[in-house]
N, C-alpha and C. Protein backbone atom coordinates (compact mmCIF):
# COMPACT_ATOMS: atom_id res chain seq x y z
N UNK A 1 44.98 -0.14 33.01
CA UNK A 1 45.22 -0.61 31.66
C UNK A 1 46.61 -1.24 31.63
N UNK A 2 46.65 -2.51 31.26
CA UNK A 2 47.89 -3.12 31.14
C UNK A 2 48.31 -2.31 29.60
N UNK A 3 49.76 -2.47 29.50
CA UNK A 3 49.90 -2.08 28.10
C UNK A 3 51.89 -2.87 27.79
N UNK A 4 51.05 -4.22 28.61
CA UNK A 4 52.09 -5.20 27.47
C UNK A 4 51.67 -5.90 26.49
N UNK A 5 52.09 -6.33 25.72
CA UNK A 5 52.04 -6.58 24.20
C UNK A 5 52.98 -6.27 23.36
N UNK A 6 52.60 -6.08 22.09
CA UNK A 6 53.60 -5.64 20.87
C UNK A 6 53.50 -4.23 20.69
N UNK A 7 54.95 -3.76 20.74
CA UNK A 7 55.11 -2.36 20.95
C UNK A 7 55.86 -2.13 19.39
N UNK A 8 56.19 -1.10 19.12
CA UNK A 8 57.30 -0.62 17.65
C UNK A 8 58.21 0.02 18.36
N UNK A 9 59.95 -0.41 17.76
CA UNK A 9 61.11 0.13 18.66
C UNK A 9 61.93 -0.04 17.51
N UNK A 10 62.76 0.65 18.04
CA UNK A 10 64.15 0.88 16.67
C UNK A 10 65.55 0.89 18.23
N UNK A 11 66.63 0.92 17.40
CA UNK A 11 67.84 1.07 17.82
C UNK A 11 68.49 1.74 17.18
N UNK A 12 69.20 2.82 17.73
CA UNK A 12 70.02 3.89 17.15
C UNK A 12 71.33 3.90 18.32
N UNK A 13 71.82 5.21 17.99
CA UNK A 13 72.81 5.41 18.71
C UNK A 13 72.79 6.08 19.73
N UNK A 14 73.22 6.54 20.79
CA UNK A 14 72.95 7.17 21.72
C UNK A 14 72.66 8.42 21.63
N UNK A 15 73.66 9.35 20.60
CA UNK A 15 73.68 10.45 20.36
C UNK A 15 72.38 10.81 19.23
N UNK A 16 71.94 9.66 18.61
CA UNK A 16 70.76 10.25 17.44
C UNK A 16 69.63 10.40 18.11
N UNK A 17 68.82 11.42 17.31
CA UNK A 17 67.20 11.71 17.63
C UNK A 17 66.76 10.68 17.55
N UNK A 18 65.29 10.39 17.98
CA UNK A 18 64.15 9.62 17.71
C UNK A 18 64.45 9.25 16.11
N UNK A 19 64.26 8.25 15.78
CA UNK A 19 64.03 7.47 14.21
C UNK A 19 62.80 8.06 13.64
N UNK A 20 62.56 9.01 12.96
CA UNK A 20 61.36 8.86 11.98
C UNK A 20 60.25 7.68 11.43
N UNK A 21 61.07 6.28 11.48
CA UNK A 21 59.94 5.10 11.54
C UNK A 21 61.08 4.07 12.02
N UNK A 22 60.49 3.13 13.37
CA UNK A 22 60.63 2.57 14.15
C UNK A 22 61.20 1.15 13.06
N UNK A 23 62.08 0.45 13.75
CA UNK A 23 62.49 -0.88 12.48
C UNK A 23 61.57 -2.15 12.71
N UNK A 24 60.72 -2.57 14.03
CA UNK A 24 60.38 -3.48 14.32
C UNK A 24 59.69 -3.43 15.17
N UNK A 25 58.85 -4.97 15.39
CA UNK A 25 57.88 -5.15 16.57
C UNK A 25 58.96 -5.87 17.94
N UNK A 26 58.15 -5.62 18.82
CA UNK A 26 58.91 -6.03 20.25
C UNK A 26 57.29 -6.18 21.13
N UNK A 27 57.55 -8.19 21.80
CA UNK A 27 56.70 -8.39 22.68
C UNK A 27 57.20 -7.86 24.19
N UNK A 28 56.23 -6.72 24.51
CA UNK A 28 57.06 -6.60 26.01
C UNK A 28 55.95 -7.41 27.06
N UNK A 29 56.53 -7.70 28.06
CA UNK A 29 57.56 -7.05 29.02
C UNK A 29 58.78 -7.53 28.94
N UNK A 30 59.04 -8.14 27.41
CA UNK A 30 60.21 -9.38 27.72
C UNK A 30 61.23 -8.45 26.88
N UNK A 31 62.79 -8.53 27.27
CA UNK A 31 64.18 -8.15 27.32
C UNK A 31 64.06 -8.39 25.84
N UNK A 32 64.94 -7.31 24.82
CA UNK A 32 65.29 -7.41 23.76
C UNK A 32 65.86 -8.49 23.93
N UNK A 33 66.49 -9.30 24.30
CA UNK A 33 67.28 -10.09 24.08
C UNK A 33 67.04 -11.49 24.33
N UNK A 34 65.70 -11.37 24.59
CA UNK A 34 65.02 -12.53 24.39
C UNK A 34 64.42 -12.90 23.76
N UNK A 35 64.14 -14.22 23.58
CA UNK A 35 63.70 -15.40 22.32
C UNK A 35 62.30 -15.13 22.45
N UNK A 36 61.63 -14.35 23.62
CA UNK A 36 60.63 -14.14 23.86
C UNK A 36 59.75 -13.09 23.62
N UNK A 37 60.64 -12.32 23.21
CA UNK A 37 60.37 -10.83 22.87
C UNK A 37 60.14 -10.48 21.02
N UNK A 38 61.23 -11.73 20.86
CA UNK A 38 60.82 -11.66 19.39
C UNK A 38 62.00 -11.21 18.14
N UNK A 39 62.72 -10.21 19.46
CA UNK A 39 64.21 -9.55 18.74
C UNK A 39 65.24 -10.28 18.91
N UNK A 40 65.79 -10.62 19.49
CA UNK A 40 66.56 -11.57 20.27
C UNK A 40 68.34 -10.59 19.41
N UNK A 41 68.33 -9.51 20.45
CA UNK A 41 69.44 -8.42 19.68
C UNK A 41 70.16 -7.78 21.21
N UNK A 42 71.14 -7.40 20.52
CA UNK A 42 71.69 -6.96 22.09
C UNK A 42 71.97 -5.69 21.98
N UNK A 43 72.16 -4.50 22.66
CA UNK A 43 72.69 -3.40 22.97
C UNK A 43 74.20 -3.10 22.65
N UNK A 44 74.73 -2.20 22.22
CA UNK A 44 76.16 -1.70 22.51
C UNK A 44 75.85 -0.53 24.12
N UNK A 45 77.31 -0.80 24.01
CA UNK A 45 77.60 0.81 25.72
C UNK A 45 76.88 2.31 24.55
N UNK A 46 77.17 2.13 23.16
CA UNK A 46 76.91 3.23 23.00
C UNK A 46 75.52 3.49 21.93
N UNK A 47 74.47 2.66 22.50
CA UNK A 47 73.11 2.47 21.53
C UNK A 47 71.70 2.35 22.69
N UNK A 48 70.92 2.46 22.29
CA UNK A 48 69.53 3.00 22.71
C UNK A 48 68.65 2.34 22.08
N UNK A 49 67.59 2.10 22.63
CA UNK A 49 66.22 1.24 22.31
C UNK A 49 65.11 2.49 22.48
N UNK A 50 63.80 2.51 21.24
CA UNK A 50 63.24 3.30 21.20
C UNK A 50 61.96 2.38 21.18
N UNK A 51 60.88 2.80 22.16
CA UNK A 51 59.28 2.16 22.16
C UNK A 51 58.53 3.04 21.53
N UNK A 52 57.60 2.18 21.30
CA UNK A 52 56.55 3.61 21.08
C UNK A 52 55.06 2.34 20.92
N UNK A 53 54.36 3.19 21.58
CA UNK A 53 52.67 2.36 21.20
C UNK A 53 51.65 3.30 21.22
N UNK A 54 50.68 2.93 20.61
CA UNK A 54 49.49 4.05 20.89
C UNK A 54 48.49 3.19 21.65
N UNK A 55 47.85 4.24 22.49
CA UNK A 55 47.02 3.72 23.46
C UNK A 55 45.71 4.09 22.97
N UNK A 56 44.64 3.89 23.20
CA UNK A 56 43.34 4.26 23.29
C UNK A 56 42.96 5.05 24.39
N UNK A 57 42.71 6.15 25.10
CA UNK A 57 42.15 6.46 26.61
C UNK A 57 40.82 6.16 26.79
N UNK A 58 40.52 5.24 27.35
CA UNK A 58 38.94 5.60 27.63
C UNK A 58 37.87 6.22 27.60
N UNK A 59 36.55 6.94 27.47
CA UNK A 59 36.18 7.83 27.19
C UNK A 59 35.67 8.10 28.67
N UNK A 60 35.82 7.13 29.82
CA UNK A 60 35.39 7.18 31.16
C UNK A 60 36.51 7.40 32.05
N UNK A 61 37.50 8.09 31.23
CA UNK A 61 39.26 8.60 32.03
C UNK A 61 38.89 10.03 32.13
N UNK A 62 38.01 10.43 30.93
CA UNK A 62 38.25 11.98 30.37
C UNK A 62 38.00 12.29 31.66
N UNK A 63 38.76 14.03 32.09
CA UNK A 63 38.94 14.98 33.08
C UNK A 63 39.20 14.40 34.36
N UNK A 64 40.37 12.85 34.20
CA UNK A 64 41.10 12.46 34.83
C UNK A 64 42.50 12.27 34.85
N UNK A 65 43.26 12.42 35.84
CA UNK A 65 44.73 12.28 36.08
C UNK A 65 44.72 10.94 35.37
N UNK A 66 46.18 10.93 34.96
CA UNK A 66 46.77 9.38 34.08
C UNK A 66 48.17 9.55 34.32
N UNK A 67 48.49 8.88 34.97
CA UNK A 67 49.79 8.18 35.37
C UNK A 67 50.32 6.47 35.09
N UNK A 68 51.61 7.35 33.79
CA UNK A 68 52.04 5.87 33.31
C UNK A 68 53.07 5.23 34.20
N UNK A 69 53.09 4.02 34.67
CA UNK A 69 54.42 3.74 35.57
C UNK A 69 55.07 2.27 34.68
N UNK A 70 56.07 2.72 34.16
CA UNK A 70 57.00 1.74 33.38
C UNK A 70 58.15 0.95 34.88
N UNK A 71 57.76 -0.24 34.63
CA UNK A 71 58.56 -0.79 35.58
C UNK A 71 59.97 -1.81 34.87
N UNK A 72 60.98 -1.46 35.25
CA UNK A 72 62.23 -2.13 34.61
C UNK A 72 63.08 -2.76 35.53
């Protein structure tokens, strides 16, 4: 299962929890900071990017191993 597309992500600070609701959409696999991605926003040394997507599992996965591999 590919699972690029439009994801929901927020930016906080390094030190805060998870956001309760995410600020925006993000096309991945492409860099916040691209024109391509949609955000076109940059990072501080002291801030964090949060994803989140929901997947569907298959119903032909059930009582199978699932291994996600995020490549960066």
């Amino acid at each position: 299962m590919n699972l690029n597309g439009v994801w929901s992500y927020s930016i906080t600070g390094k030190e805060d929890l998870k956001p309760e609701k995410l600020e925006g959409k993000i096309l991945v696999p492409f860099p916040l900071e691209s024109s391509l991605s949609g955000v076109m926003k940059y990072l501080t040394q002291d801030q964090v990017i949060w994803y989140e997507k929901e997947i569907t599992i298959p119903k032909d996965w059930n009582d199978k191993k699932i291994l996600l591999h995020f490549g960066g």
